[in-house]
C-alpha atoms as a PDB file:
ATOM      1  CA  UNK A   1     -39.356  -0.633   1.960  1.00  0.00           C
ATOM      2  CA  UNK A   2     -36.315   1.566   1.309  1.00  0.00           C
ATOM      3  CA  UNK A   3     -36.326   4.410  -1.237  1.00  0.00           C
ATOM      4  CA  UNK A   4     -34.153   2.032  -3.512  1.00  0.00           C
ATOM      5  CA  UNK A   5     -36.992  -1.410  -3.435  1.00  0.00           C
ATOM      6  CA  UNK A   6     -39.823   1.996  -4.190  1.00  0.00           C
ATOM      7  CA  UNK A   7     -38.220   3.270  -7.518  1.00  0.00           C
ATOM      8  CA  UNK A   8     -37.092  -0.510  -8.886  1.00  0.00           C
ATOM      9  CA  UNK A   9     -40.550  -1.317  -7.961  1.00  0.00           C
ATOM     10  CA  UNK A  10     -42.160   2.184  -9.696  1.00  0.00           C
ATOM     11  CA  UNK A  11     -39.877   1.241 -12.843  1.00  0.00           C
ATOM     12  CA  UNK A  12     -41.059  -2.141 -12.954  1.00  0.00           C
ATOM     13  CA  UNK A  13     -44.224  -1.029 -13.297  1.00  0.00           C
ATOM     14  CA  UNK A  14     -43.117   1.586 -15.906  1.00  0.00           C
ATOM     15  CA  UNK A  15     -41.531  -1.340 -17.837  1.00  0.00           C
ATOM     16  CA  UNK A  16     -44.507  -3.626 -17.499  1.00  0.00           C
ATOM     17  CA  UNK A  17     -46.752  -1.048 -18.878  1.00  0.00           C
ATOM     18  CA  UNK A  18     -44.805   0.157 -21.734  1.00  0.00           C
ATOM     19  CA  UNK A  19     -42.566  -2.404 -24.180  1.00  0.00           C
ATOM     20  CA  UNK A  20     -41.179   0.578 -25.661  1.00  0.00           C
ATOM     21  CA  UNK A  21     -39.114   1.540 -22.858  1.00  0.00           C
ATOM     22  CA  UNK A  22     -38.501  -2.395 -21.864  1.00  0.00           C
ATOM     23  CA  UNK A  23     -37.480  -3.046 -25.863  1.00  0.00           C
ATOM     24  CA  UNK A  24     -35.175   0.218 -25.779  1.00  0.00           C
ATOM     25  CA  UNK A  25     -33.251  -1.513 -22.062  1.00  0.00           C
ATOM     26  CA  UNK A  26     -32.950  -4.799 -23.873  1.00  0.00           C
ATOM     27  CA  UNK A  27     -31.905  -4.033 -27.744  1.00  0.00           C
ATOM     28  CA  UNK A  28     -29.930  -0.580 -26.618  1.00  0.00           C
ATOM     29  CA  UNK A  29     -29.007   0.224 -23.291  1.00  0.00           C
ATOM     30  CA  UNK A  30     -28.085  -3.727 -22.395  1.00  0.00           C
ATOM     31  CA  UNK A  31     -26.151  -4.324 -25.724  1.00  0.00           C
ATOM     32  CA  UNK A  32     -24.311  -0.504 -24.831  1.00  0.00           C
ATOM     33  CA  UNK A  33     -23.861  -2.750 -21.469  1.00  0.00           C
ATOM     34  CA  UNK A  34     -22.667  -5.383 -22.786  1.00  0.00           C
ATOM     35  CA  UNK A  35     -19.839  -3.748 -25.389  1.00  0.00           C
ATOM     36  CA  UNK A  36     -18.575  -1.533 -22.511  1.00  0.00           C
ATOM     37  CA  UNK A  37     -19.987   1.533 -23.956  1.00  0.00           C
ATOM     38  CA  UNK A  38     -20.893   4.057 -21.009  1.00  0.00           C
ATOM     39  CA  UNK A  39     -22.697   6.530 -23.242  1.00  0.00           C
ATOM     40  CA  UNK A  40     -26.312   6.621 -24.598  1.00  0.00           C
ATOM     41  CA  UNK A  41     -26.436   9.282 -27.136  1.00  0.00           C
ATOM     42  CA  UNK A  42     -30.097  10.745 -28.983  1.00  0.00           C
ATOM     43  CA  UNK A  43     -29.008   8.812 -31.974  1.00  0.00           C
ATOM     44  CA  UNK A  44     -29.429   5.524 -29.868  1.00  0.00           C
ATOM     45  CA  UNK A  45     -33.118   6.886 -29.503  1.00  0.00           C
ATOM     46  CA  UNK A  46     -33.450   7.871 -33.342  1.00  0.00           C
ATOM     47  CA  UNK A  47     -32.053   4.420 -34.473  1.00  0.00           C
ATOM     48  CA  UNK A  48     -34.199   2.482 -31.674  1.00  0.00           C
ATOM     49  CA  UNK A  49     -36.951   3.764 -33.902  1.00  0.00           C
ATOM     50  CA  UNK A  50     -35.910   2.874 -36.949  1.00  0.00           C
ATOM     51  CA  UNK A  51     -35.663  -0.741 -35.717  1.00  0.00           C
ATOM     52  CA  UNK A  52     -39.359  -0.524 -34.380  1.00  0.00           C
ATOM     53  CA  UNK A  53     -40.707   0.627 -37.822  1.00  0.00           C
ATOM     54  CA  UNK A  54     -39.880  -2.412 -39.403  1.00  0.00           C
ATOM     55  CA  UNK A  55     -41.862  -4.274 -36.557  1.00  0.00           C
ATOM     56  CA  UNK A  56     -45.108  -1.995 -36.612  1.00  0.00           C
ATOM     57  CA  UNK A  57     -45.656   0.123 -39.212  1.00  0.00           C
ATOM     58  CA  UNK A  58     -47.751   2.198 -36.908  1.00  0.00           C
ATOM     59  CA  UNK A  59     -44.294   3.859 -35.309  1.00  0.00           C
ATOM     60  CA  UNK A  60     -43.828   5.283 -39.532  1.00  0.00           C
ATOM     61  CA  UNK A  61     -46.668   7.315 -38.560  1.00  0.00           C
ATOM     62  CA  UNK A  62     -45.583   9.281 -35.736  1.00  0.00           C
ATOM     63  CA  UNK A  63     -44.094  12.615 -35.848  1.00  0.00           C
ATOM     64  CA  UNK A  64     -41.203  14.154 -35.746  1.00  0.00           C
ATOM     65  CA  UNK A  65     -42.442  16.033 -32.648  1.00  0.00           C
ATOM     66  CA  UNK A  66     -43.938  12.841 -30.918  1.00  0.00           C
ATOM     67  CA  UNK A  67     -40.643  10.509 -31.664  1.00  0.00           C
ATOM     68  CA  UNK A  68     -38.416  13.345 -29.793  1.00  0.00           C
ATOM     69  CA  UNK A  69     -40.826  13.816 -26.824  1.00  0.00           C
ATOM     70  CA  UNK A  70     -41.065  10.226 -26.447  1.00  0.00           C
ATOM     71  CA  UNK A  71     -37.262  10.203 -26.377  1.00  0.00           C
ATOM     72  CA  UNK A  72     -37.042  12.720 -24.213  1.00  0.00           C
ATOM     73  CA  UNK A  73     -39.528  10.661 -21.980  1.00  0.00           C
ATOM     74  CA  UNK A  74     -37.576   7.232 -21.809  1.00  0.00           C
ATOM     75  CA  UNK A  75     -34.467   9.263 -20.941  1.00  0.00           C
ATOM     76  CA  UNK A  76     -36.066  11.283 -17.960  1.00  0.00           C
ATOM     77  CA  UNK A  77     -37.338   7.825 -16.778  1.00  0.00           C
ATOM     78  CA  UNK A  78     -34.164   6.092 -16.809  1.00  0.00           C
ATOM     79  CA  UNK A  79     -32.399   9.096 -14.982  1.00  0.00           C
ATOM     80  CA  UNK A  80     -34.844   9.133 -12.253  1.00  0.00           C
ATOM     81  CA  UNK A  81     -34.750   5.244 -12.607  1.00  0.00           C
ATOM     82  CA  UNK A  82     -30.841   5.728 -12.147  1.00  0.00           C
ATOM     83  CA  UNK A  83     -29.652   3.783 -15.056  1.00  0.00           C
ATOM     84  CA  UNK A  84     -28.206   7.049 -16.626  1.00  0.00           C
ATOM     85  CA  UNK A  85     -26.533   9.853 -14.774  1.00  0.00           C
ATOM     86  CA  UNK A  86     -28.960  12.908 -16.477  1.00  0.00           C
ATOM     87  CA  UNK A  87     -30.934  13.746 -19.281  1.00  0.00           C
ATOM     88  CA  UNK A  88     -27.770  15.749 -20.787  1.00  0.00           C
ATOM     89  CA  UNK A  89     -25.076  13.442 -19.895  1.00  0.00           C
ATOM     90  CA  UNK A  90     -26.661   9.971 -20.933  1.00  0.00           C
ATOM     91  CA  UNK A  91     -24.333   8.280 -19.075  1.00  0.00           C
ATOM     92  CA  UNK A  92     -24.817   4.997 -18.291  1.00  0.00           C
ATOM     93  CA  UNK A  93     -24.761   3.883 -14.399  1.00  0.00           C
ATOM     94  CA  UNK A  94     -23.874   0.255 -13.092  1.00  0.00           C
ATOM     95  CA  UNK A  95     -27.346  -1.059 -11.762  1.00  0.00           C
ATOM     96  CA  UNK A  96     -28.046  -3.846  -9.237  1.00  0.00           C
ATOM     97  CA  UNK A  97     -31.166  -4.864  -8.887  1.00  0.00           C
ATOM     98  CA  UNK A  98     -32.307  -5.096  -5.076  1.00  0.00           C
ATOM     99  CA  UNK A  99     -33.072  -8.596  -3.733  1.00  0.00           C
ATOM    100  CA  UNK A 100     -36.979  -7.610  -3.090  1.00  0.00           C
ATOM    101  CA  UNK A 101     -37.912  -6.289  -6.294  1.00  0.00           C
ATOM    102  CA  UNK A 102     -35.274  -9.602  -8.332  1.00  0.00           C
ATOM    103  CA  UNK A 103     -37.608 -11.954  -5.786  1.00  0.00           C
ATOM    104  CA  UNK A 104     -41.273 -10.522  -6.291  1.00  0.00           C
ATOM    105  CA  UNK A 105     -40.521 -10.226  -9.965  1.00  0.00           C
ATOM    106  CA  UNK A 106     -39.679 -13.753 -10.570  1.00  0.00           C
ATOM    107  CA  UNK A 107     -42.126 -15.143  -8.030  1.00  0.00           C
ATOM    108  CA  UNK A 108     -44.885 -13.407 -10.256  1.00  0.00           C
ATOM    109  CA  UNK A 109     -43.456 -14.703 -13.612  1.00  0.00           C
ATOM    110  CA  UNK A 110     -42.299 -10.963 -14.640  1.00  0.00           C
ATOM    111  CA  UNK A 111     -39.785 -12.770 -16.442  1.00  0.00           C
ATOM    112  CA  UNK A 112     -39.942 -10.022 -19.009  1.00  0.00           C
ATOM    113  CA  UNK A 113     -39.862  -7.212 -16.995  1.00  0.00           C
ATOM    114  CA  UNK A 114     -36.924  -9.112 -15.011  1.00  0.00           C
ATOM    115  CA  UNK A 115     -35.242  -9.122 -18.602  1.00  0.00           C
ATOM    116  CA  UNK A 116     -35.353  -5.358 -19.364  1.00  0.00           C
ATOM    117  CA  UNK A 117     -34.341  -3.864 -16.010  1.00  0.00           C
ATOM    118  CA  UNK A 118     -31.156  -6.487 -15.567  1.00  0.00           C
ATOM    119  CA  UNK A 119     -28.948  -4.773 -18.130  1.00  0.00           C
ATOM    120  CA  UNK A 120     -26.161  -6.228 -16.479  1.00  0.00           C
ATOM    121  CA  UNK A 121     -27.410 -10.001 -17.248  1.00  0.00           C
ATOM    122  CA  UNK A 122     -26.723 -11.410 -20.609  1.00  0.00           C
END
């Protein structure tokens, strides 16, 4: 396939293995989608976390150190994922999901997955 259907289908995968990143599309960067809001800032990250400590204590346990590289990680994924411009800009980008990857996630039941990545879908 094209270089487009390879990294929708890499982030899939990326958002299939880790809820983290799929929670953060769906409770921050779609609701940022939804209000207009172009800009992701490090206190979406920060906040994001807050949110998740009420729904695992586990996340009270991490570092400071391990909360900002794991930050640091989501954002370099969706920038190579092109759903924000860079890593210093946070700038949110319009996304369309292409027809192959929208089609082989909902033939497999990815409906979760399918969730996350279509910030653009209420």
């Amino acid at each position: 396939g094209t270089s487009e259907i390879a990294l929708q289908s890499l982030f899939a995968a990326s958002v299939k293995h880790s809820h983290l990143l799929g929670d953060f599309l769906t409770e921050v960067v779609k609701e940022h989608h939804k209000a207009f809001d172009r800009q992701l800032s490090i206190r979406d990250w920060t906040n994001f976390l807050s949110v998740c400590e009420h729904r695992d204590r586990a996340v009270s346990g991490w570092s400071d150190t391990t909360r900002a590289k794991l930050g640091q990680v989501v954002f370099r994924v969706l920038a190579e994922a092109r759903y924000i411009d860079s890593t210093r800009s946070l700038k949110l980008i319009p996304v369309s999901l292409v027809p192959p990857v929208r089609e082989y996630l909902e033939i497999h039941n990815e409906a979760y997955v399918l969730r996350c990545m279509d910030i653009s879908r209420g």
